[in-house]
C-alpha atoms as a PDB file:
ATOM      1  CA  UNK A   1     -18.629 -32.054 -31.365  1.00  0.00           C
ATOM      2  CA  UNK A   2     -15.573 -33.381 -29.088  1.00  0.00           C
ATOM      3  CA  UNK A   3     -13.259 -31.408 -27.470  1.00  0.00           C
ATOM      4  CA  UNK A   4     -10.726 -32.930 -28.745  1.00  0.00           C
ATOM      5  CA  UNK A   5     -12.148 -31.837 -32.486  1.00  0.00           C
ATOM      6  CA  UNK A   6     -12.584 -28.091 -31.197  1.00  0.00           C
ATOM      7  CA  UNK A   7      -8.908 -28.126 -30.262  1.00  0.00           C
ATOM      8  CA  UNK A   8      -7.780 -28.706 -33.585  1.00  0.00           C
ATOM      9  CA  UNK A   9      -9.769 -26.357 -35.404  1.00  0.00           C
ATOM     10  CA  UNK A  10      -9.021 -23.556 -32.991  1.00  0.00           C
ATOM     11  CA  UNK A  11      -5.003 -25.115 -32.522  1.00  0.00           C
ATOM     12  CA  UNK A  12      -5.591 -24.962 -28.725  1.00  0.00           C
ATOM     13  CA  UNK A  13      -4.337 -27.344 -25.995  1.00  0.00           C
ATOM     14  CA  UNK A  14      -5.764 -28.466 -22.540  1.00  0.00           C
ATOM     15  CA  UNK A  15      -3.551 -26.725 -19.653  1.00  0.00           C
ATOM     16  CA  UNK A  16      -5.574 -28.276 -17.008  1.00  0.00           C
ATOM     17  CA  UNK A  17      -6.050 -30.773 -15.947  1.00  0.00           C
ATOM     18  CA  UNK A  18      -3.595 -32.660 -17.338  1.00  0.00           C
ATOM     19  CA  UNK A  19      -5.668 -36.183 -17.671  1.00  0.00           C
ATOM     20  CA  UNK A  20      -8.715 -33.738 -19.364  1.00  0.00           C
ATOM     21  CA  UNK A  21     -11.331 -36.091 -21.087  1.00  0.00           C
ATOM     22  CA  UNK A  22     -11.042 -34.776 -24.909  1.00  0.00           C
ATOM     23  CA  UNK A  23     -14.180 -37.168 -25.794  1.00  0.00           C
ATOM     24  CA  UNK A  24     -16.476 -34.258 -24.097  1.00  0.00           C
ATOM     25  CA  UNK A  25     -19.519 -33.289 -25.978  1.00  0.00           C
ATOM     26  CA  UNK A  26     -20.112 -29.684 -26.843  1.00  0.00           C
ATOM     27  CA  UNK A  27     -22.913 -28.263 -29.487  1.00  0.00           C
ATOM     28  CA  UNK A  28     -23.163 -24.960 -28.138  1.00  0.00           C
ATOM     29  CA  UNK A  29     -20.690 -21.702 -27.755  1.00  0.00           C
ATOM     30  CA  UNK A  30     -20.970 -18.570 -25.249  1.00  0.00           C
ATOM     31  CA  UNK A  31     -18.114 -15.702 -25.797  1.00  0.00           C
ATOM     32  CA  UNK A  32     -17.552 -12.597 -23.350  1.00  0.00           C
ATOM     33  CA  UNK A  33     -15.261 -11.534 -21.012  1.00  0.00           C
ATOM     34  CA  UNK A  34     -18.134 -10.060 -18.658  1.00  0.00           C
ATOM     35  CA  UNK A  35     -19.063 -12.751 -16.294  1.00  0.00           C
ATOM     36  CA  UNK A  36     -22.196 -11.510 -15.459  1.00  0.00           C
ATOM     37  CA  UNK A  37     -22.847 -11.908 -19.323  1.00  0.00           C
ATOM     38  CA  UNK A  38     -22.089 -15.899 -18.563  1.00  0.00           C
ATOM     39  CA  UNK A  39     -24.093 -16.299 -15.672  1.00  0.00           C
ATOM     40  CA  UNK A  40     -26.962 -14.925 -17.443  1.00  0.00           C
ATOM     41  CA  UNK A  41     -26.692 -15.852 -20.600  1.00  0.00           C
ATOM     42  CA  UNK A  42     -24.828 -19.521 -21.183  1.00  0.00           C
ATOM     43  CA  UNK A  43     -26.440 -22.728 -20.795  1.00  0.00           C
ATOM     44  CA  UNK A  44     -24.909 -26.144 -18.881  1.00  0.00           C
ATOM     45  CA  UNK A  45     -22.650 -28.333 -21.111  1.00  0.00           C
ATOM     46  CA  UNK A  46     -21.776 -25.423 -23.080  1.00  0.00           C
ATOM     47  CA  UNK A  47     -18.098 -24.033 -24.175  1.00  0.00           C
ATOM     48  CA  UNK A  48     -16.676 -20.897 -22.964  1.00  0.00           C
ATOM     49  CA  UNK A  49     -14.398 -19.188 -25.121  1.00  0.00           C
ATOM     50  CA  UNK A  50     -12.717 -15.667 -23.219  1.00  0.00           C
ATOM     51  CA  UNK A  51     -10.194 -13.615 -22.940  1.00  0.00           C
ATOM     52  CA  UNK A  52      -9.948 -13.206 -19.336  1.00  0.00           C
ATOM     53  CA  UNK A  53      -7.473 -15.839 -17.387  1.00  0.00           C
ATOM     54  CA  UNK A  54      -8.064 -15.463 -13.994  1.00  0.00           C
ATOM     55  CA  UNK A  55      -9.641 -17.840 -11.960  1.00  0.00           C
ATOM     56  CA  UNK A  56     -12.627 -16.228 -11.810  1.00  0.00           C
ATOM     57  CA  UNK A  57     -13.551 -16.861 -15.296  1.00  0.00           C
ATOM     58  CA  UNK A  58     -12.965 -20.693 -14.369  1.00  0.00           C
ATOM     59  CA  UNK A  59     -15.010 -20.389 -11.313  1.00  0.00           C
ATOM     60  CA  UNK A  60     -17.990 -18.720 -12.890  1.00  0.00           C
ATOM     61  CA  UNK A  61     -17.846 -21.406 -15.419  1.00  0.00           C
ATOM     62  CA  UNK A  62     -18.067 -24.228 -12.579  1.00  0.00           C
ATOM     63  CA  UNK A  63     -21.151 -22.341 -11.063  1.00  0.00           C
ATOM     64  CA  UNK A  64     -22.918 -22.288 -14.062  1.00  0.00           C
ATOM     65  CA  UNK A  65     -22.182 -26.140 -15.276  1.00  0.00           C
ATOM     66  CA  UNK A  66     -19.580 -24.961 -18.204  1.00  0.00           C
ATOM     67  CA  UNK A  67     -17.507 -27.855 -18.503  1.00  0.00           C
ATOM     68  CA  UNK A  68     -14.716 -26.315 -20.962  1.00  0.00           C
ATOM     69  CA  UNK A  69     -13.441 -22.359 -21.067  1.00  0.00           C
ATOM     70  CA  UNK A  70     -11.076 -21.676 -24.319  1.00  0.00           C
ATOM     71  CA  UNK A  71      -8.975 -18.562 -22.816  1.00  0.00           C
ATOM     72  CA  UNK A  72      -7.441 -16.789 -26.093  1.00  0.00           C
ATOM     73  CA  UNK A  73      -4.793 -14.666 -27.362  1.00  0.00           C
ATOM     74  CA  UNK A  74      -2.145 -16.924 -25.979  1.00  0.00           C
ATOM     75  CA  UNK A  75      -2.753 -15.418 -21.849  1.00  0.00           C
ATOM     76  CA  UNK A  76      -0.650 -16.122 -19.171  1.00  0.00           C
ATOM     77  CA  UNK A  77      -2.436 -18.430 -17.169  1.00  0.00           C
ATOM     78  CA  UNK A  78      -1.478 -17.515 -13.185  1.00  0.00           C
ATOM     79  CA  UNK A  79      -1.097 -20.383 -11.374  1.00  0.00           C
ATOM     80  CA  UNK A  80      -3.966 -19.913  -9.243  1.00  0.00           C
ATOM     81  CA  UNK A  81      -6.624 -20.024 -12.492  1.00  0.00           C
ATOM     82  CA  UNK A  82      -4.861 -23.505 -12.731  1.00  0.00           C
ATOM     83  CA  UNK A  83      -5.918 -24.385  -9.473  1.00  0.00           C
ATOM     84  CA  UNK A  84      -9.332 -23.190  -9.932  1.00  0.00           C
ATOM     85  CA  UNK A  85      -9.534 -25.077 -13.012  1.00  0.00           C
ATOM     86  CA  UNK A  86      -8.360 -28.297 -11.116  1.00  0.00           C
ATOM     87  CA  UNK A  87     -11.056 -27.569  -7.922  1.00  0.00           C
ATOM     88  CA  UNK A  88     -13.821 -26.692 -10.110  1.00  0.00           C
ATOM     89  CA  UNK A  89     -13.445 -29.626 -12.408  1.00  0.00           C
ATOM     90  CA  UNK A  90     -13.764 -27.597 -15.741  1.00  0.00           C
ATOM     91  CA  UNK A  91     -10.859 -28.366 -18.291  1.00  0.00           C
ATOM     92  CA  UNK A  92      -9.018 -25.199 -19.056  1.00  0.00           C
ATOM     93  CA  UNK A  93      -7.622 -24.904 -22.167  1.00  0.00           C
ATOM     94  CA  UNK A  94      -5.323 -21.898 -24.235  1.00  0.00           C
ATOM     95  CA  UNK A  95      -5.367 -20.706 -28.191  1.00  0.00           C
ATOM     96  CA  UNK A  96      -2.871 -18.408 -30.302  1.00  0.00           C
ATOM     97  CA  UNK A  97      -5.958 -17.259 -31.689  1.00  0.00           C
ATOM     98  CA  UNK A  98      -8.192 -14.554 -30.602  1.00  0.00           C
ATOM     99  CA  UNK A  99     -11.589 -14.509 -30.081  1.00  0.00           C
ATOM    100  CA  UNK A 100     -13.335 -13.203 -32.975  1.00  0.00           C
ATOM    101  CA  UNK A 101     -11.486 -15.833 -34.983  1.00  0.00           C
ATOM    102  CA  UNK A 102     -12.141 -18.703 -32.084  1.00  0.00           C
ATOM    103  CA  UNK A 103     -16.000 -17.843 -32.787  1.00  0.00           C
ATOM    104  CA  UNK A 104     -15.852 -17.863 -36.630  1.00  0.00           C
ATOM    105  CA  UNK A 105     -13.880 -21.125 -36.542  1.00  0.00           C
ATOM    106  CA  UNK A 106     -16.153 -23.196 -34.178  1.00  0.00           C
ATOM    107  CA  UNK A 107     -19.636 -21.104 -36.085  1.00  0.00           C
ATOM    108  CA  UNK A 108     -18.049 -22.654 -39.451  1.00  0.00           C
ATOM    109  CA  UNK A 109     -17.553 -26.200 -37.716  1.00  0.00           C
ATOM    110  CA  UNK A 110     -21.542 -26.373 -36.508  1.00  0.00           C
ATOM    111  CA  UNK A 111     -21.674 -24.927 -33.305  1.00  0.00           C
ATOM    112  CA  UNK A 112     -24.577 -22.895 -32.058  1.00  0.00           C
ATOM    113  CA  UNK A 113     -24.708 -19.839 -30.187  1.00  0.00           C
ATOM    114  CA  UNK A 114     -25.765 -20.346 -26.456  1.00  0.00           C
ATOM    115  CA  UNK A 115     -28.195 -17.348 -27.139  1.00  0.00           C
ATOM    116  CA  UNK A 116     -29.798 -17.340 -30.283  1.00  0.00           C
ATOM    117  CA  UNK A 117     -32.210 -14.304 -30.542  1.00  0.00           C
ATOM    118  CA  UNK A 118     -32.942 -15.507 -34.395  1.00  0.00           C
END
């Protein structure tokens, strides 16, 4: 699915950078605000949806090969999780929504867990 298709569902928006590519592919979804949790757990190419926005959320996503972190219930972003954003090349994007509703919105749409025990 397109980013730009998993911004509508969730009614997000791309923060940074501002010239994001919204035709990037995503078919799988890691959640947590414990970034050990994503460096263990997530897979390359996949979407991060958290609740933490500080830059190391962004950076840990940029180690791992997460191209796109949702940060929800509307967070102030600080300007330096901006600027990681921008220096690890992930597009950072915001929701209203929080994250139990994120996860049920983009499960409905078709995408898969990162870690599927099933």
């Amino acid at each position: 699915m397109k980013l730009r298709d998993i911004l509508e569902i969730v009614e997000g928006k791309v923060i940074a950078p501002e010239d994001a590519d919204l035709d990037i592919e995503i078919s799988k979804v890691a959640a947590s605000d414990l970034m050990s949790d994503v460096l263990a757990l997530t897979e390359p190419g996949s979407l991060l949806v958290t609740g933490l926005a500080t830059p190391q959320c962004v950076r840990t996503a940029g180690v791992v090969g997460i191209p796109v972190v949702i940060i929800v219930r509307n967070r102030d972003i600080m300007p330096e999780t901006l600027r990681a954003a921008e220096t690890a090349g992930v597009v950072l994007c915001v929701t209203k929504k929080g994250m139990y509703e994120v996860c049920g919105l983009l499960y409905t749409a078709g995408l898969q867990p990162v870690f599927n025990q099933g």
